[in-house]
N, C-alpha and C. Protein backbone atom coordinates (compact mmCIF):
# COMPACT_ATOMS: atom_id res chain seq x y z
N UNK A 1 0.81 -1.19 0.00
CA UNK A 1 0.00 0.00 0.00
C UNK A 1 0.86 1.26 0.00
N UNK A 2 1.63 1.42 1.00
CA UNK A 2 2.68 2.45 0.50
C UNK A 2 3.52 2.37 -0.46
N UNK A 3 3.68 1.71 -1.07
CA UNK A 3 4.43 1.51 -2.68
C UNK A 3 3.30 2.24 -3.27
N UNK A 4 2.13 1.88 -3.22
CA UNK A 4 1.17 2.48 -3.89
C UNK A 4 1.01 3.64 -4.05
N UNK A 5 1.06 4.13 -2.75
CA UNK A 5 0.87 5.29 -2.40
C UNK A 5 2.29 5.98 -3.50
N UNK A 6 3.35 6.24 -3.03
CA UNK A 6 4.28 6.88 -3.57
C UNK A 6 4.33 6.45 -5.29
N UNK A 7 3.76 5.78 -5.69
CA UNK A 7 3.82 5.97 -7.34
C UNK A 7 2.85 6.81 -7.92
N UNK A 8 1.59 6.87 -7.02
CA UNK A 8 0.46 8.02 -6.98
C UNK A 8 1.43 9.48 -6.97
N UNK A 9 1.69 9.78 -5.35
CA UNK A 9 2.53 11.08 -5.80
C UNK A 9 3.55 11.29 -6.71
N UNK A 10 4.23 10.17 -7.55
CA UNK A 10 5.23 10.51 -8.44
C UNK A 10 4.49 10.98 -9.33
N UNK A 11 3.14 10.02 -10.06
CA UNK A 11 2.10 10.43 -11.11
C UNK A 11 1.66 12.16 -11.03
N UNK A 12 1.85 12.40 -9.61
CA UNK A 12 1.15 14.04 -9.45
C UNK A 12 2.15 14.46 -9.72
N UNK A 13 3.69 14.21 -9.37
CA UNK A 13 4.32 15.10 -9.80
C UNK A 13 4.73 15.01 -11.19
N UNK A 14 4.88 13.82 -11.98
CA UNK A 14 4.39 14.22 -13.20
C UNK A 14 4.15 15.08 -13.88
N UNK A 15 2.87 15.17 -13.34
CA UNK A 15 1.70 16.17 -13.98
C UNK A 15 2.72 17.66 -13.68
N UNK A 16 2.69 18.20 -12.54
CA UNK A 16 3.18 19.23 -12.71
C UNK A 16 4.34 19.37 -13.81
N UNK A 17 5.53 18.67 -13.72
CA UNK A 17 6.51 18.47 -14.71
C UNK A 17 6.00 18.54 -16.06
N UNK A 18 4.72 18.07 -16.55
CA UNK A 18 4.42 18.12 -17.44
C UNK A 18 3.61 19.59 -17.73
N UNK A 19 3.02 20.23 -17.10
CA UNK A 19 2.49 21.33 -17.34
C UNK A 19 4.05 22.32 -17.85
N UNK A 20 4.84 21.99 -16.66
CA UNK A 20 5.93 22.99 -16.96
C UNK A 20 6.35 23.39 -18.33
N UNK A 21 6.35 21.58 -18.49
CA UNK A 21 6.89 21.94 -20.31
C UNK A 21 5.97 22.51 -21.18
N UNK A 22 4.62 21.89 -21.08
CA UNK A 22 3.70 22.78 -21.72
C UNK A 22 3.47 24.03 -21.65
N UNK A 23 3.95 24.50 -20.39
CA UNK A 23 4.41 26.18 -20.85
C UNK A 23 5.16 26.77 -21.49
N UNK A 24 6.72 25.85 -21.36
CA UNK A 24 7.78 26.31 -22.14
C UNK A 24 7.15 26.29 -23.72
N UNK A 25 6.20 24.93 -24.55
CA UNK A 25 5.82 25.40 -25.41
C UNK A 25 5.01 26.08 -25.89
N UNK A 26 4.14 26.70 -24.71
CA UNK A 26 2.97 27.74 -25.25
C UNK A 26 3.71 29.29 -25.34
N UNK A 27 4.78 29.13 -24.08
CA UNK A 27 5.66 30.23 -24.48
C UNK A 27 6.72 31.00 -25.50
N UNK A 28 6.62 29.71 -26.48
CA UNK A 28 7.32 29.32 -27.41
C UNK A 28 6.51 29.85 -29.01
N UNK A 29 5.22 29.38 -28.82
CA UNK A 29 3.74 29.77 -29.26
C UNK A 29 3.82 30.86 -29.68
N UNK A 30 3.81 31.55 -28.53
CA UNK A 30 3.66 33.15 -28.40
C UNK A 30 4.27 33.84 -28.74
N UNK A 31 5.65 33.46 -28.52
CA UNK A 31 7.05 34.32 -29.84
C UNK A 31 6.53 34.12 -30.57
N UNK A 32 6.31 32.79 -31.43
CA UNK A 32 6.10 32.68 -32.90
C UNK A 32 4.80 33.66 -33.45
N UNK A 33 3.84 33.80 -32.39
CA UNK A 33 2.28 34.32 -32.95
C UNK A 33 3.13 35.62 -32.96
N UNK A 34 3.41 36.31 -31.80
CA UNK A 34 4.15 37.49 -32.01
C UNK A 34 4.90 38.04 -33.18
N UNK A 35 5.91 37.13 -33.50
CA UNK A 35 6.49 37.13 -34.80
C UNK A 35 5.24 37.53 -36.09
N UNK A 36 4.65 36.62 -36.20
CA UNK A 36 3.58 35.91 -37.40
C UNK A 36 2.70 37.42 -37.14
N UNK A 37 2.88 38.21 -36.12
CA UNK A 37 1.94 39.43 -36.16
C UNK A 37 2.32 40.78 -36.79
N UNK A 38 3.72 40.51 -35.98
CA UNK A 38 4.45 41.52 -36.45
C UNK A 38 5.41 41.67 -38.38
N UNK A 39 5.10 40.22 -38.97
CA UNK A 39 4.99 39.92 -40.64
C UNK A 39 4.00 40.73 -40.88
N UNK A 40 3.06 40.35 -40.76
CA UNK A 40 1.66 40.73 -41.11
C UNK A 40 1.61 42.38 -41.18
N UNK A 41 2.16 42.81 -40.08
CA UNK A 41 1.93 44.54 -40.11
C UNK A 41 2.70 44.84 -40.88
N UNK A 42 3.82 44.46 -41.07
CA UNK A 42 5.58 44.82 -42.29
C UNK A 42 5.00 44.84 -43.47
N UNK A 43 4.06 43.68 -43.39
CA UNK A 43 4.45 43.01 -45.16
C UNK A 43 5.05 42.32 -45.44
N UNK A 44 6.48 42.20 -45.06
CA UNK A 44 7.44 41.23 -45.18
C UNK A 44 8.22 41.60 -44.37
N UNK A 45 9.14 40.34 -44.04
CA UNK A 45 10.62 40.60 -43.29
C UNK A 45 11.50 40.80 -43.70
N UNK A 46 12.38 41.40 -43.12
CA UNK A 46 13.58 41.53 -43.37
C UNK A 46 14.64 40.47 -43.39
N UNK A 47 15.51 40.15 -43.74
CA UNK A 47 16.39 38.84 -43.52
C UNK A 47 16.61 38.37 -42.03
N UNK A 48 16.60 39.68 -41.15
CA UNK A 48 16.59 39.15 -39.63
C UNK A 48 15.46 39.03 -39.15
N UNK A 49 14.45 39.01 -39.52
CA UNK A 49 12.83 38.82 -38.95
C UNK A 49 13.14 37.07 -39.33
N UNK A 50 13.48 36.92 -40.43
CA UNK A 50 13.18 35.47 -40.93
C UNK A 50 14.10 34.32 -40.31
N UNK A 51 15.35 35.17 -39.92
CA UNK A 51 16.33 34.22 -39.12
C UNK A 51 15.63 33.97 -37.40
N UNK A 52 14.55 35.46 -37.42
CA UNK A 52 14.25 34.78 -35.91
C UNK A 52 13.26 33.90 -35.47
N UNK A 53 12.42 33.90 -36.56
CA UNK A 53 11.00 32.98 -36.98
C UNK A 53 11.89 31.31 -37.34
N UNK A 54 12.78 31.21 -37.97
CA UNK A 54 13.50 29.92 -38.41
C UNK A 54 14.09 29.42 -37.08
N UNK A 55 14.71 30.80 -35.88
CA UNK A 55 15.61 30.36 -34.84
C UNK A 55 14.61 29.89 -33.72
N UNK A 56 12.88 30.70 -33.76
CA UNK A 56 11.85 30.45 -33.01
C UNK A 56 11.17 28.89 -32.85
N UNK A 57 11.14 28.74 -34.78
CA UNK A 57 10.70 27.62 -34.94
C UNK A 57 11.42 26.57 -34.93
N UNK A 58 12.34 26.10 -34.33
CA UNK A 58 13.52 25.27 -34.17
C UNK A 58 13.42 25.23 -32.72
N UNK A 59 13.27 26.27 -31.77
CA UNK A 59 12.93 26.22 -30.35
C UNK A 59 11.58 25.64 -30.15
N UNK A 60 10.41 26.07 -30.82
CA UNK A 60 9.56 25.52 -30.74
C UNK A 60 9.44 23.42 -30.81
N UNK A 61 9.88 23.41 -32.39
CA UNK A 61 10.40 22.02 -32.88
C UNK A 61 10.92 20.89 -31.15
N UNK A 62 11.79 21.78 -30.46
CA UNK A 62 12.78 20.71 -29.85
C UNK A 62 11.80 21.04 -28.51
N UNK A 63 11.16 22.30 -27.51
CA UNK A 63 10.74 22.03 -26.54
C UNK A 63 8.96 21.00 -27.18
N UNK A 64 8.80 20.72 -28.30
CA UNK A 64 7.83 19.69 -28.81
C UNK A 64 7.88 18.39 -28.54
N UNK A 65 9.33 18.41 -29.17
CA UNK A 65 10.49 16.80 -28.77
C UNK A 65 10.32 16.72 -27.53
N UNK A 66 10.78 17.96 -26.78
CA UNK A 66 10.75 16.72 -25.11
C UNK A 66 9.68 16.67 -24.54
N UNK A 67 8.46 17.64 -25.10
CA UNK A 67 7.58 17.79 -24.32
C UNK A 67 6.74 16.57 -24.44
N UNK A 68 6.72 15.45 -25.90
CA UNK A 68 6.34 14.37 -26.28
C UNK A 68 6.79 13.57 -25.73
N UNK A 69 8.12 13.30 -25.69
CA UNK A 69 8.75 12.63 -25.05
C UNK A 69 8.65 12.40 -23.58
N UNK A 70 8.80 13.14 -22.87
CA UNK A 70 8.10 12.76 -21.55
C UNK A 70 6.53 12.65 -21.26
N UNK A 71 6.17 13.26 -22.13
CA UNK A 71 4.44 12.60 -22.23
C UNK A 71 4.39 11.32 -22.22
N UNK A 72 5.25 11.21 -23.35
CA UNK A 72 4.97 9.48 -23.70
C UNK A 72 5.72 8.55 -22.77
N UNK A 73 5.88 8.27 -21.88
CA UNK A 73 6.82 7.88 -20.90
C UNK A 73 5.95 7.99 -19.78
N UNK A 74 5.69 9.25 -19.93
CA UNK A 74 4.59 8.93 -18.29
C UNK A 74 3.20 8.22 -18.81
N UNK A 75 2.67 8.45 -19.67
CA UNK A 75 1.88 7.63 -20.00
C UNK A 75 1.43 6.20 -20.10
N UNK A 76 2.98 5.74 -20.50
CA UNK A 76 3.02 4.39 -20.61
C UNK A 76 3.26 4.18 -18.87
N UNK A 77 4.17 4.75 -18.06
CA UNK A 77 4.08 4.36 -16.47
C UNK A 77 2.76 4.19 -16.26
N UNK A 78 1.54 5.68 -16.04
CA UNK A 78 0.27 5.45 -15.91
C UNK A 78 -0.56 4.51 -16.24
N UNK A 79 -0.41 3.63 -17.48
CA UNK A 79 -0.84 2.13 -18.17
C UNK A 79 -0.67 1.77 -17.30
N UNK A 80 0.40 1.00 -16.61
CA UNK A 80 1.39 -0.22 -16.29
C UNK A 80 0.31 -0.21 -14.84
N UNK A 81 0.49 1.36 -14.36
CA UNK A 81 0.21 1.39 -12.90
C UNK A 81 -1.58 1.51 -12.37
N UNK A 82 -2.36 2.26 -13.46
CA UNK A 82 -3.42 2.40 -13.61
C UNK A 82 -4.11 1.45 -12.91
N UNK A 83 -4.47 0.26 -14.25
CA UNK A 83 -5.84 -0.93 -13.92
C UNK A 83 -5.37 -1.60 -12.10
N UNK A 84 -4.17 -1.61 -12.07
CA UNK A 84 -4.07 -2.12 -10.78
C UNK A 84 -4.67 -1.26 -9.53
N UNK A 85 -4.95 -0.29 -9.38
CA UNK A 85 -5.10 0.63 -8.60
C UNK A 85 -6.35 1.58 -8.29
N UNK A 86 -6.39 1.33 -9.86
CA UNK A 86 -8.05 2.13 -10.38
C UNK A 86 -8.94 1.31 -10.83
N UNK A 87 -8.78 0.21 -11.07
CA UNK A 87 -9.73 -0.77 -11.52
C UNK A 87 -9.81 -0.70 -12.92
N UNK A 88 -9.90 -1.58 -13.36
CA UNK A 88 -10.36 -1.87 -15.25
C UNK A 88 -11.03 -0.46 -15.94
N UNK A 89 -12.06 -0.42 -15.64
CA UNK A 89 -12.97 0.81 -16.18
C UNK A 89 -12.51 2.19 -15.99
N UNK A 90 -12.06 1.95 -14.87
CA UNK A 90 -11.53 3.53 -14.87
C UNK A 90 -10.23 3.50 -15.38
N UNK A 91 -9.32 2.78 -15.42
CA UNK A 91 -7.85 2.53 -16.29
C UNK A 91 -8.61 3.05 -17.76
N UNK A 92 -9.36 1.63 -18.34
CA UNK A 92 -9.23 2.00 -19.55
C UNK A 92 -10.20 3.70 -20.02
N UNK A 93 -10.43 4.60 -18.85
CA UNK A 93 -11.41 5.49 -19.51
C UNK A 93 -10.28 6.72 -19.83
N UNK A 94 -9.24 6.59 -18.78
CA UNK A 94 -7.84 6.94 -19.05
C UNK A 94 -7.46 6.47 -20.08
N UNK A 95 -6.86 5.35 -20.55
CA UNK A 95 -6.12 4.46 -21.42
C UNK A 95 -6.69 5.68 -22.82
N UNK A 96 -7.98 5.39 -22.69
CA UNK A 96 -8.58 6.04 -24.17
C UNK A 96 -8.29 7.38 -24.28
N UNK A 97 -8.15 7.87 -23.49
CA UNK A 97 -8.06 9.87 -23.58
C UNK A 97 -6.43 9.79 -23.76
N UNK A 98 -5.34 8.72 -23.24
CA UNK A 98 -3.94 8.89 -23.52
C UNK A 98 -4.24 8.32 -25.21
N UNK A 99 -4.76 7.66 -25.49
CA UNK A 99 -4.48 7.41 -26.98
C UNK A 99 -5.06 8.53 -28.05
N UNK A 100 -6.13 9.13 -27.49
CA UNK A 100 -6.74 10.45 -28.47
C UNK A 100 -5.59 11.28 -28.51
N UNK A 101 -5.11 11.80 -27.29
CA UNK A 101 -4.06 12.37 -27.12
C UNK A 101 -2.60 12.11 -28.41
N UNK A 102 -2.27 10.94 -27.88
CA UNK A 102 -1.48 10.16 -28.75
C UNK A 102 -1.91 10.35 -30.18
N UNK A 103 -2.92 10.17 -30.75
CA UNK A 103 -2.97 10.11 -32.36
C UNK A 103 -2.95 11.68 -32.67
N UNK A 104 -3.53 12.34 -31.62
CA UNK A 104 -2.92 14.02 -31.77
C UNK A 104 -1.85 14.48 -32.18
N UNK A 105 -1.05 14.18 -31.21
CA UNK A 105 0.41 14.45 -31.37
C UNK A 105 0.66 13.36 -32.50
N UNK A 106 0.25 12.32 -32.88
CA UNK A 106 1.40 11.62 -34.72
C UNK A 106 0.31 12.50 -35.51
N UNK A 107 -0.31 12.80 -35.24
CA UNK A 107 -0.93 13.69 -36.31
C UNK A 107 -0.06 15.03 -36.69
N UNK A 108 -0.26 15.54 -35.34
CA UNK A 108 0.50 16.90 -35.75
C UNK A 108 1.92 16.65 -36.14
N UNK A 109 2.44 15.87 -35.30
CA UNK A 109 3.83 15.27 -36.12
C UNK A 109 3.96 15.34 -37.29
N UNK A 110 3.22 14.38 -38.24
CA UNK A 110 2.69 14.21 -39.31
C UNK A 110 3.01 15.41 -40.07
N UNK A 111 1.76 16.38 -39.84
CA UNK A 111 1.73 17.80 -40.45
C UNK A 111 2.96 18.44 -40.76
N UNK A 112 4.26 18.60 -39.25
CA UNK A 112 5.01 19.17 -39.15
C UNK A 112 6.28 18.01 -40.09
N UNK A 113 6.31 17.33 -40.26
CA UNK A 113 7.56 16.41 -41.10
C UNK A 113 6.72 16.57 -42.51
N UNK A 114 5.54 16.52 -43.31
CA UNK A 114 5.12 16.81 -44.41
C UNK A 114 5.82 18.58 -44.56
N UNK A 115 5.24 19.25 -43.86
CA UNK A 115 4.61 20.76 -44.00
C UNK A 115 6.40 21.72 -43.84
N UNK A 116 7.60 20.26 -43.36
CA UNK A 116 9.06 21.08 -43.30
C UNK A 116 8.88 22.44 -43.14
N UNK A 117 8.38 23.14 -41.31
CA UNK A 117 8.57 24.45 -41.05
C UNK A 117 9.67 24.91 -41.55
N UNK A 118 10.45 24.26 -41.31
CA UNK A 118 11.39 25.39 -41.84
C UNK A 118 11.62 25.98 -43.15
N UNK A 119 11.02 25.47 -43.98
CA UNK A 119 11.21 25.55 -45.72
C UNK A 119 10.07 26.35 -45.47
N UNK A 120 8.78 26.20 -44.83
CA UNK A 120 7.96 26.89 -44.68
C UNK A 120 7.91 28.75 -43.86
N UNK A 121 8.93 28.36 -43.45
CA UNK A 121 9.03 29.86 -42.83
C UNK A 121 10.10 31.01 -43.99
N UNK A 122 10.81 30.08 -44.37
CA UNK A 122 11.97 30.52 -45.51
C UNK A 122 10.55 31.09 -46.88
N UNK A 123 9.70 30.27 -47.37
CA UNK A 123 8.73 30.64 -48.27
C UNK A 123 7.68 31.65 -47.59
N UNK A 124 7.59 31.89 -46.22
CA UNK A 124 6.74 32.93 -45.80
C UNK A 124 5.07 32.53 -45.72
N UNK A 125 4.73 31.26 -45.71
CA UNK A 125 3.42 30.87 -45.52
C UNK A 125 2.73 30.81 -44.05
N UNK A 126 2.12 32.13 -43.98
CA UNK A 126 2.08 31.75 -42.40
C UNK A 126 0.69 31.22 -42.21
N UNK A 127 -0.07 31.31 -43.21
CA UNK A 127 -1.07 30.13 -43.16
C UNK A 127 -0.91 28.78 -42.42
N UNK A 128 -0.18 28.25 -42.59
CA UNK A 128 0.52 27.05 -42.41
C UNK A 128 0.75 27.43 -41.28
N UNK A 129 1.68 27.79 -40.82
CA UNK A 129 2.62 28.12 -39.59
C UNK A 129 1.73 28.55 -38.29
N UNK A 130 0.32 29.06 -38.51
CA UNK A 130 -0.62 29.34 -37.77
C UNK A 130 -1.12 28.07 -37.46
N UNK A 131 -1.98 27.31 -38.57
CA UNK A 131 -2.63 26.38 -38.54
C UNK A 131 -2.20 25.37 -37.59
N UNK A 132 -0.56 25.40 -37.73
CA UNK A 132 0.16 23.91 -36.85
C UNK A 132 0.31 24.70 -35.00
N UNK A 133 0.21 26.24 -35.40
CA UNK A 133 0.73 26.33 -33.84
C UNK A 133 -0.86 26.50 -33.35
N UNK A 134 -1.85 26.69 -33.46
CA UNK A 134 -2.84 26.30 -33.47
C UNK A 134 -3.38 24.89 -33.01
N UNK A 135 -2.93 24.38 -33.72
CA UNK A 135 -3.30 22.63 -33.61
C UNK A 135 -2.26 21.93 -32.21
N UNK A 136 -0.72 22.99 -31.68
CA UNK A 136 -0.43 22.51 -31.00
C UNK A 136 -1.02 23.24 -29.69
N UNK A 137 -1.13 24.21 -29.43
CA UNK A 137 -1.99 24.83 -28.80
C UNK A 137 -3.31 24.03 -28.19
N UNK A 138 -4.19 23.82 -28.97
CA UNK A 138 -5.65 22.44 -28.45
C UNK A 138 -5.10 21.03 -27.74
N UNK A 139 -3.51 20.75 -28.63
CA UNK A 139 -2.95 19.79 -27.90
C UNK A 139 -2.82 19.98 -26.38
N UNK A 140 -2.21 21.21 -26.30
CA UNK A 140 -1.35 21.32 -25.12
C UNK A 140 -2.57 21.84 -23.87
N UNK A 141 -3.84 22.37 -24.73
CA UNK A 141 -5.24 22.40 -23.96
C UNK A 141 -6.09 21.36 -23.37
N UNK A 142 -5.70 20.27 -24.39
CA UNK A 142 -6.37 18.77 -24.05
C UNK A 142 -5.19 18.20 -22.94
N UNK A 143 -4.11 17.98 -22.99
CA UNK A 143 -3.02 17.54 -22.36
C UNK A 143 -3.49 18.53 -20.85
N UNK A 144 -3.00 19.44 -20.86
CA UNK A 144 -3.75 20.10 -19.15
C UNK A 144 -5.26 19.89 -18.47
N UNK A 145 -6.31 19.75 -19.73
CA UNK A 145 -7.59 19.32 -18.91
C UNK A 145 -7.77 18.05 -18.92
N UNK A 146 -6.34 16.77 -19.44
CA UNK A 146 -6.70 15.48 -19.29
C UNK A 146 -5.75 15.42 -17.46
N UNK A 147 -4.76 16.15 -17.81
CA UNK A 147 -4.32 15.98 -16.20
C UNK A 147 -4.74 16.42 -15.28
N UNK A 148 -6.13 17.50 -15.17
CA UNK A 148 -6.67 17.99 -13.79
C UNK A 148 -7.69 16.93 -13.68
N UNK A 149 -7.95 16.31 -14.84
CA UNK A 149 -8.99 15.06 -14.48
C UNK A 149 -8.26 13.87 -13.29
N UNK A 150 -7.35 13.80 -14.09
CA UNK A 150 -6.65 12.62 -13.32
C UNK A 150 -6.05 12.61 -12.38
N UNK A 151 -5.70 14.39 -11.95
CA UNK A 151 -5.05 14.87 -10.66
C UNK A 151 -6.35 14.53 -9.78
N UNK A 152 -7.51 15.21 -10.22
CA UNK A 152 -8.61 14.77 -9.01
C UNK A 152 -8.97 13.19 -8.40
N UNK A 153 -8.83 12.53 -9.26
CA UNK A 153 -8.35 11.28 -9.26
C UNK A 153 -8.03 10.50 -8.63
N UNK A 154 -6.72 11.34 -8.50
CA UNK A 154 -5.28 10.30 -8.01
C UNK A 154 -5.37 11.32 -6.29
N UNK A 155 -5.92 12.15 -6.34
CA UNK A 155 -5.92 12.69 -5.01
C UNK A 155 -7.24 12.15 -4.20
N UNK A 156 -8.08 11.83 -5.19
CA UNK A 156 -9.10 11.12 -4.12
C UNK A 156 -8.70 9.45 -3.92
N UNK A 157 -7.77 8.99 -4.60
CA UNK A 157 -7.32 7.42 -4.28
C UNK A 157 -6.47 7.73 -3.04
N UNK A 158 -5.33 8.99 -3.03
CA UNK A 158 -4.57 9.18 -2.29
C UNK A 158 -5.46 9.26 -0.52
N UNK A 159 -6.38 9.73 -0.98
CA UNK A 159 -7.48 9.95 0.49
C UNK A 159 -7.73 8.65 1.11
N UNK A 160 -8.24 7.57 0.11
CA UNK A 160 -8.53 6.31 0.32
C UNK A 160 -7.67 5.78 0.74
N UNK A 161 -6.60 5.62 0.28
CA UNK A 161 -5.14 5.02 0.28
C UNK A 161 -4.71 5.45 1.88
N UNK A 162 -4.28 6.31 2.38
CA UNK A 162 -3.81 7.12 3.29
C UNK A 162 -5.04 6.44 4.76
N UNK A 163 -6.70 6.37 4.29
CA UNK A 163 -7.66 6.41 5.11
C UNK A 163 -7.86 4.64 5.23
N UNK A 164 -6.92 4.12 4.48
CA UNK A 164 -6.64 2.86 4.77
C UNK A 164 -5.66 1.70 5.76
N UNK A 165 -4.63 2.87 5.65
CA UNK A 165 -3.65 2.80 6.98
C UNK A 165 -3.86 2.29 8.27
């Protein structure tokens, strides 16, 4: 039971860890929209507007990488640890919102290895360049309201857990 217990609070802290990064990329977002605003009023950029949109979107690109990356990692822990703890039904009601999640992100993946931002920022389509930070944006909206679900969750098992002692 206390094994139990402490893989619960690792799961919460998780979550926070994971919000973190999802800030670093919404903050990341926001240069770029910034950028993509300040095109728009110019007309065009200058050669250093475009080096900072290419240097933005490359920051963006890699806090994406880890921010997936440890998604996907805690996720698969949460599997492993879930049905044991939460029971079948409620595992798999989780299980299903990590896989929507999941085909999200190879989707947008997808987009972003077709759509080569960077060739895309060099050609000036910010159509495009909206559309994907956009699409990561709902990601990173679904990803925070799938973890306050599961924070409530894991804090009312923690009650049980603790009131079991």
């Amino acid at each position: 039971m206390q094994n139990e217990m402490e893989e619960v609070k690792h799961i919460i802290e998780e979550h926070t860890a994971i919000r973190e990064r999802s800030k670093v990329v919404g903050d990341e977002i926001n240069d770029l929209e910034a950028l993509e605003d300040l095109k728009s009023l110019r007309g065009s950029f200058s050669g250093a507007d475009e080096v900072a949109l290419a240097d933005k979107l490359k920051e963006l690109k890699q806090a994406m990488s880890c921010f997936i990356d440890s998604l996907r990692k805690h996720f698969d822990d949460e599997e492993k640890l879930f049905p044991g703890i939460l029971g079948e039904p409620l595992a798999r009601a989780i299980i299903l919102e990590h896989r929507q999640i999941t085909e999200d992100i190879n989707s947008l993946t997808a987009i972003g290895d077709n759509a080569a931002l960077d060739q895309i920022s060099q050609q000036s389509s910010p159509a495009i360049v909206m559309y994907i930070l956009q699409r990561i944006s709902a990601l990173l909206k679904m990803v925070e309201e799938h973890a306050v679900k599961e924070n409530v969750v894991l804090q009312m098992l923690l009650v049980g857990l603790q009131e079991r002692q």
